[in-house]
N, C-alpha and C. Protein backbone atom coordinates (compact mmCIF):
# COMPACT_ATOMS: atom_id res chain seq x y z
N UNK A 1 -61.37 -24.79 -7.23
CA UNK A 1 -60.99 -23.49 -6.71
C UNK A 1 -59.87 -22.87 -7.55
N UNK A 2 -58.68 -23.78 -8.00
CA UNK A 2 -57.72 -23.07 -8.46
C UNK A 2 -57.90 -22.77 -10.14
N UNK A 3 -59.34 -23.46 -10.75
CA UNK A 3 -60.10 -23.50 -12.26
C UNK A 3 -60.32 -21.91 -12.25
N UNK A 4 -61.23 -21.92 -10.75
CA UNK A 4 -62.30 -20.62 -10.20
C UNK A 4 -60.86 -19.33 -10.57
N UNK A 5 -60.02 -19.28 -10.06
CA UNK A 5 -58.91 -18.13 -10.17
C UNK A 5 -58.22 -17.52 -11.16
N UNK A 6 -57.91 -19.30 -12.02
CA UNK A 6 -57.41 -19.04 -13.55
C UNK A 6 -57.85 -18.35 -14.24
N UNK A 7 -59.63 -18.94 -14.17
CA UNK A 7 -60.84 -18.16 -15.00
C UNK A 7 -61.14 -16.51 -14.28
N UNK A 8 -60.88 -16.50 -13.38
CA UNK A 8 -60.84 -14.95 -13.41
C UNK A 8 -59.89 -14.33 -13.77
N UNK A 9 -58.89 -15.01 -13.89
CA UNK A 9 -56.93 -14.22 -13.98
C UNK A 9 -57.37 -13.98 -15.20
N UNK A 10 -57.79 -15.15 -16.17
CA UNK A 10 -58.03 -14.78 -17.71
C UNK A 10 -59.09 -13.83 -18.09
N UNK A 11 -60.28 -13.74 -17.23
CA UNK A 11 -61.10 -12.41 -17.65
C UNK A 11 -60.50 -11.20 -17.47
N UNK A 12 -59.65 -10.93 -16.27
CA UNK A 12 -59.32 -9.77 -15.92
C UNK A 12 -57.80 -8.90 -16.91
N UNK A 13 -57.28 -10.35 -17.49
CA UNK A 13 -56.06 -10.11 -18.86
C UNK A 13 -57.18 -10.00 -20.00
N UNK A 14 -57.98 -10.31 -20.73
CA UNK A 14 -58.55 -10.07 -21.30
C UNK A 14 -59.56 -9.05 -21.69
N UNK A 15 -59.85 -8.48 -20.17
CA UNK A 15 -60.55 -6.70 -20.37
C UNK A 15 -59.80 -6.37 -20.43
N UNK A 16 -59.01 -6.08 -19.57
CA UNK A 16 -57.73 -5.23 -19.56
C UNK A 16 -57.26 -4.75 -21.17
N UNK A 17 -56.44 -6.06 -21.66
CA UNK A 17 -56.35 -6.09 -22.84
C UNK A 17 -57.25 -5.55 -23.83
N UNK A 18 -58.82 -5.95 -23.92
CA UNK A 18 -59.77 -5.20 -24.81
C UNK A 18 -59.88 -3.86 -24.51
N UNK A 19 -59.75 -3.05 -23.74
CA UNK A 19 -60.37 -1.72 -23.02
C UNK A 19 -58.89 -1.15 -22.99
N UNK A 20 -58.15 -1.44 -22.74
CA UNK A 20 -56.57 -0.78 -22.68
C UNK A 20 -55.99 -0.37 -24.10
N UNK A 21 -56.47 -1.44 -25.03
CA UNK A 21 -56.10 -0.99 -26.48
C UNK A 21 -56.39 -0.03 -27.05
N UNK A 22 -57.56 0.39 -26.26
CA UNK A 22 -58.72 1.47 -27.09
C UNK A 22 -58.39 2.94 -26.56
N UNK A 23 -57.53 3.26 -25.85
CA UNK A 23 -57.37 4.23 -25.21
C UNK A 23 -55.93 4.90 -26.27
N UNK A 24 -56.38 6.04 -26.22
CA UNK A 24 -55.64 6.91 -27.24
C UNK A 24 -54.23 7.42 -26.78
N UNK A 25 -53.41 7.02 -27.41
CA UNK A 25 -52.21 7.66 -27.01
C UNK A 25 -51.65 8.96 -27.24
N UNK A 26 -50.53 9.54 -26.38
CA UNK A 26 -50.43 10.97 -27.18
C UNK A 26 -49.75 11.29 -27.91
N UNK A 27 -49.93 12.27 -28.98
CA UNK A 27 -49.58 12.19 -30.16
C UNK A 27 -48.05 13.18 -30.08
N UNK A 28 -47.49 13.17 -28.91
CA UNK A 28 -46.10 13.81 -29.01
C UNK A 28 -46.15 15.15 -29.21
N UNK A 29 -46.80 16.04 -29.69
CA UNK A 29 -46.85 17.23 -30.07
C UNK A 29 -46.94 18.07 -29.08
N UNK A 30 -45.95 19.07 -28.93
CA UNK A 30 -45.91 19.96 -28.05
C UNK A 30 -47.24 20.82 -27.94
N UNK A 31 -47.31 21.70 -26.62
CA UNK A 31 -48.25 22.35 -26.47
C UNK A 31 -48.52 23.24 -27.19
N UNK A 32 -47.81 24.04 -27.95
CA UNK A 32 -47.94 25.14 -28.70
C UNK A 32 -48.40 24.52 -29.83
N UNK A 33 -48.06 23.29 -30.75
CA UNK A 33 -48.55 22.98 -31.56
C UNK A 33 -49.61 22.46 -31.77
N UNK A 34 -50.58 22.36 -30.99
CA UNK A 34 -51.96 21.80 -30.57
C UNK A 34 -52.63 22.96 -30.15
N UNK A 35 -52.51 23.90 -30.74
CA UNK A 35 -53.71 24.98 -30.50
C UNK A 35 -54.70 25.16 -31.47
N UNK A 36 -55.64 25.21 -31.26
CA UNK A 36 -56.66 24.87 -31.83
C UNK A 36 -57.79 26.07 -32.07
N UNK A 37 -58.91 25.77 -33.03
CA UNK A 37 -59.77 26.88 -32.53
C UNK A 37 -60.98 26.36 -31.54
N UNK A 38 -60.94 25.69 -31.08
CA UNK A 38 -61.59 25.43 -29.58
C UNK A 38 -60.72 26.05 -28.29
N UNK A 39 -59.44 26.40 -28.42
CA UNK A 39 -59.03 26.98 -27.31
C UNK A 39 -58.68 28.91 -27.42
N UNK A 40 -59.39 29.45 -27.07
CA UNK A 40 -59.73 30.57 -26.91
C UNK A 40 -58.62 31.01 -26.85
N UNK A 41 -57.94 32.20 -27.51
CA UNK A 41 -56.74 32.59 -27.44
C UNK A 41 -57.25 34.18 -26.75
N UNK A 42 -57.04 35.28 -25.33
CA UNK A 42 -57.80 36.02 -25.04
C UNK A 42 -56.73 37.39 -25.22
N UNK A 43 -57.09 38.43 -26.12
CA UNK A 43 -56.85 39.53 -26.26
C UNK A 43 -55.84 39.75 -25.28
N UNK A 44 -56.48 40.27 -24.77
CA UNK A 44 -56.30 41.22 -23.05
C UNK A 44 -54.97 39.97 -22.38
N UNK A 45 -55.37 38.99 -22.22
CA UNK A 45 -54.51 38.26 -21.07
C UNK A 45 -52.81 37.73 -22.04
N UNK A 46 -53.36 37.64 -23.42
CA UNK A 46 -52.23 36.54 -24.00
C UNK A 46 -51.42 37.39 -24.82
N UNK A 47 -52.33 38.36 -26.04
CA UNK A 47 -51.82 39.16 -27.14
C UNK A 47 -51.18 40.18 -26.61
N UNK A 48 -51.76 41.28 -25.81
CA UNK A 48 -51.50 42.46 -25.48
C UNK A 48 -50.49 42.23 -24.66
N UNK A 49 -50.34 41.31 -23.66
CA UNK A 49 -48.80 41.34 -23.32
C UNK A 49 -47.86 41.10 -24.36
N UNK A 50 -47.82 40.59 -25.77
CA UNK A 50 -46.76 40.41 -26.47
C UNK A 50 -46.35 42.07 -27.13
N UNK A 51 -47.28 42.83 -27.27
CA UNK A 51 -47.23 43.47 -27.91
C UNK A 51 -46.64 45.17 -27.57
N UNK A 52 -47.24 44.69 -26.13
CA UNK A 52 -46.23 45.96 -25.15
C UNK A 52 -44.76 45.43 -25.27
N UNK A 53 -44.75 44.20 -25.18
CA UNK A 53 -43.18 43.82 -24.78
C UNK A 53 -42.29 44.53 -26.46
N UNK A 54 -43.49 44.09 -27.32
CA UNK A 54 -42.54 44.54 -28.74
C UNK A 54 -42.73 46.05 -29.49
N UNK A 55 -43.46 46.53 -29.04
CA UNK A 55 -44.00 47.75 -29.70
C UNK A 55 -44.49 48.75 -29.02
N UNK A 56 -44.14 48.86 -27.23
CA UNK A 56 -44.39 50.09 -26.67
C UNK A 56 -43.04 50.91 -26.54
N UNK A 57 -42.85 52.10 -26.73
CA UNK A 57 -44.16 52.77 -26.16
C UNK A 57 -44.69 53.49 -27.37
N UNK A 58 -44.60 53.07 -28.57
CA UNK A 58 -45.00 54.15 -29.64
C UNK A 58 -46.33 53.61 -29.54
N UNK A 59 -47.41 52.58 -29.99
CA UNK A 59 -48.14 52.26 -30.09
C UNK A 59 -49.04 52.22 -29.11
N UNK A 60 -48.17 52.60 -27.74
CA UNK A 60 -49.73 52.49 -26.72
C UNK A 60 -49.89 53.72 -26.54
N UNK A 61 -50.83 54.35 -25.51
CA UNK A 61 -51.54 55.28 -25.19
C UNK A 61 -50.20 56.42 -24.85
N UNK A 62 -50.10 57.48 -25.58
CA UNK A 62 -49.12 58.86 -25.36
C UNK A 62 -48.10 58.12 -26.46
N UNK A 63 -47.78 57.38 -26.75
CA UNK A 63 -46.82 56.78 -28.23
C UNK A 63 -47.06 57.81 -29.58
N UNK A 64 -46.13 57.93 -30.41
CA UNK A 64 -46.04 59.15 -31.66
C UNK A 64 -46.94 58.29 -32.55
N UNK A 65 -47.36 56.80 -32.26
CA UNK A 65 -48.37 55.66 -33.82
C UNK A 65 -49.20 56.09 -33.21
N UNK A 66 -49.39 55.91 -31.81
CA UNK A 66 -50.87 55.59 -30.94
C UNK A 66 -52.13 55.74 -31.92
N UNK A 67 -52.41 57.31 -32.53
CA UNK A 67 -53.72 57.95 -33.07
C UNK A 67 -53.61 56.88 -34.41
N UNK A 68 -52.96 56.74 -35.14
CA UNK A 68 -52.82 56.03 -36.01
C UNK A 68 -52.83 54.00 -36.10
N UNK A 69 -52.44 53.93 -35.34
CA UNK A 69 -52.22 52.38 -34.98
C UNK A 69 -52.59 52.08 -33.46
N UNK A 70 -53.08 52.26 -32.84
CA UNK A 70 -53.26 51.78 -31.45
C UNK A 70 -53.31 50.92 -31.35
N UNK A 71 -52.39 49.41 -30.44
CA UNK A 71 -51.76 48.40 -30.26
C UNK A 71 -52.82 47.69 -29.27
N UNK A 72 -53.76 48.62 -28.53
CA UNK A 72 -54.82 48.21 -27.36
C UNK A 72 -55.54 47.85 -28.05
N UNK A 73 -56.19 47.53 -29.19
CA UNK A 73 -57.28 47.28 -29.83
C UNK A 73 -57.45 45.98 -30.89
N UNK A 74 -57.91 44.98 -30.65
CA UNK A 74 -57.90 43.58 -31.52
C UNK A 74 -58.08 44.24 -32.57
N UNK A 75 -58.81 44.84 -33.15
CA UNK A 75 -58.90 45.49 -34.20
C UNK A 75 -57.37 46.03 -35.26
N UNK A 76 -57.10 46.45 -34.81
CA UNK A 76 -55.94 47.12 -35.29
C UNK A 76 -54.69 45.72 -35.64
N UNK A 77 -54.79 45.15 -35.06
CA UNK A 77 -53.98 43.70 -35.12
C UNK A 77 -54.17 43.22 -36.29
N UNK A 78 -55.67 42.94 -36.28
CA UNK A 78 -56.29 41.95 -37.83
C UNK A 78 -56.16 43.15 -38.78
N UNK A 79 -56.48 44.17 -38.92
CA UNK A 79 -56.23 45.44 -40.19
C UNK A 79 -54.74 45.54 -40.37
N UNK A 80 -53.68 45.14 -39.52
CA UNK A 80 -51.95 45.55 -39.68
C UNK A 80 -51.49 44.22 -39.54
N UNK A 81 -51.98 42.98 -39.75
CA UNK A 81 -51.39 41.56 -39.40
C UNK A 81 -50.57 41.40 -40.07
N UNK A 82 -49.86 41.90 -41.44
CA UNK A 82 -48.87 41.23 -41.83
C UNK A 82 -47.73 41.94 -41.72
N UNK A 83 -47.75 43.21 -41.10
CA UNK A 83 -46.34 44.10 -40.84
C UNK A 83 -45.91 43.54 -39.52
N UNK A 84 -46.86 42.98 -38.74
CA UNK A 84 -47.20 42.65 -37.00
C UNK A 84 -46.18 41.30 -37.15
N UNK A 85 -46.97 40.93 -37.64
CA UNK A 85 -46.04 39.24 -38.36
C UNK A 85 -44.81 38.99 -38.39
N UNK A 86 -44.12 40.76 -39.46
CA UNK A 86 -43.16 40.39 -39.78
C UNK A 86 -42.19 40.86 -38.64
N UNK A 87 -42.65 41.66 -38.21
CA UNK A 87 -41.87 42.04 -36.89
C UNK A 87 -41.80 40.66 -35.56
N UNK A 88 -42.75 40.45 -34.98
CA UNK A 88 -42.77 39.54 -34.00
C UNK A 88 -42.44 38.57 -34.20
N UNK A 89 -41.14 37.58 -34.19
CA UNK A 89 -40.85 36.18 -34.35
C UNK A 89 -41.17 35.02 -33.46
N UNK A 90 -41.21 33.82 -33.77
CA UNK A 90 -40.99 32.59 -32.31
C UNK A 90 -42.07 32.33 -32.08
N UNK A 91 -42.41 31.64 -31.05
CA UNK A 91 -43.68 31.59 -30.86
C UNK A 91 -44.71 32.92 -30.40
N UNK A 92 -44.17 33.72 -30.23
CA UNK A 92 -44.93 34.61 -30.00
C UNK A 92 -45.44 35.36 -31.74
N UNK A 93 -44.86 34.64 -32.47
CA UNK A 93 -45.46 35.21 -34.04
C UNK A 93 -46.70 33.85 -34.04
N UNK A 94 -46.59 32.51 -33.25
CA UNK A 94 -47.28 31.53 -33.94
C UNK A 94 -48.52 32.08 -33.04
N UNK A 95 -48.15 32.34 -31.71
CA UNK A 95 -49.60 32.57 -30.68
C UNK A 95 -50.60 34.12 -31.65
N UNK A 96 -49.79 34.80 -32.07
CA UNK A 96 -50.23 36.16 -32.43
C UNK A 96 -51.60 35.38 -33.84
N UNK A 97 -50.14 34.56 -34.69
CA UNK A 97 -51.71 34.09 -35.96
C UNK A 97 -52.63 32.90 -35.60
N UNK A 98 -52.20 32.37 -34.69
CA UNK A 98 -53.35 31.70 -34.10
C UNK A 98 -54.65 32.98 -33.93
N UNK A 99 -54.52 33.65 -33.01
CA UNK A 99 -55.21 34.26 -32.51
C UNK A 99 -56.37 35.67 -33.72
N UNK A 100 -55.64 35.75 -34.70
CA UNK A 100 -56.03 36.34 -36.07
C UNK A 100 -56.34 35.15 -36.66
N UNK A 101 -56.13 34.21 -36.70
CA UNK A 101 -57.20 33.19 -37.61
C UNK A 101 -58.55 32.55 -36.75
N UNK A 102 -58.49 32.81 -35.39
CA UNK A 102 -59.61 33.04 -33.85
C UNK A 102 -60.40 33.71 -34.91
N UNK A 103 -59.54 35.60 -34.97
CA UNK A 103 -60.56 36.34 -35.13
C UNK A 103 -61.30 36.49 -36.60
N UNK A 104 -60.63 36.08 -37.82
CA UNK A 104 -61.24 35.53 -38.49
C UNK A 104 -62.60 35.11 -39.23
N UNK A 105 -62.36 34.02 -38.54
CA UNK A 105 -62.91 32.78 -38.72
C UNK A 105 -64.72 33.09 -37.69
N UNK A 106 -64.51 34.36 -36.87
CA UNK A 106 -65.50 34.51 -35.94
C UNK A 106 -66.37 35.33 -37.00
């Protein structure tokens, strides 16, 4: 009986051990730095709030750029990305070229 227990104590250290090793640890990296192009970066919900916060009210709708640059439009982002760039710092410059190398790459 007490053979019977050992021999299971030792199967159950021994999966453990085989199957526990194999499991991936995490690689420390903050969330922002793990963005990827599998994770959808979305216009409307992520960009366009950065961009009111930095560049309204000329650029949105009744703004003196608006006709010229309109800030509502993904478009206009990827055609002006490197003035956009140089203006917006922090992570909100890293979320912005994430999101231009999204559009890209599409």
């Amino acid at each position: 009986m007490v053979q019977m227990k050992l021999l299971v104590l030792f199967c159950a250290i021994f999966l453990f051990g085989w199957f526990g090793s194999s499991r991936k640890k995490p690689s420390g990296k903050s969330t922002q730095e793990t963005i990827t192009f599998e994770d959808t970066i979305h216009f409307v919900s992520q960009i366009q709030p950065i961009l009111v916060k930095n560049c309204s009210p000329c650029h949105f709708n009744g703004g003196k750029m608006y006709d010229k640059m309109p800030f509502d439009k993904d478009t206009t982002i990827i055609n002006h990305q490197a003035a956009i760039l140089r203006r917006i710092k922090g992570e909100e410059n890293t979320l912005l070229r994430s999101f231009i190398q999204q559009q890209l790459k599409h």
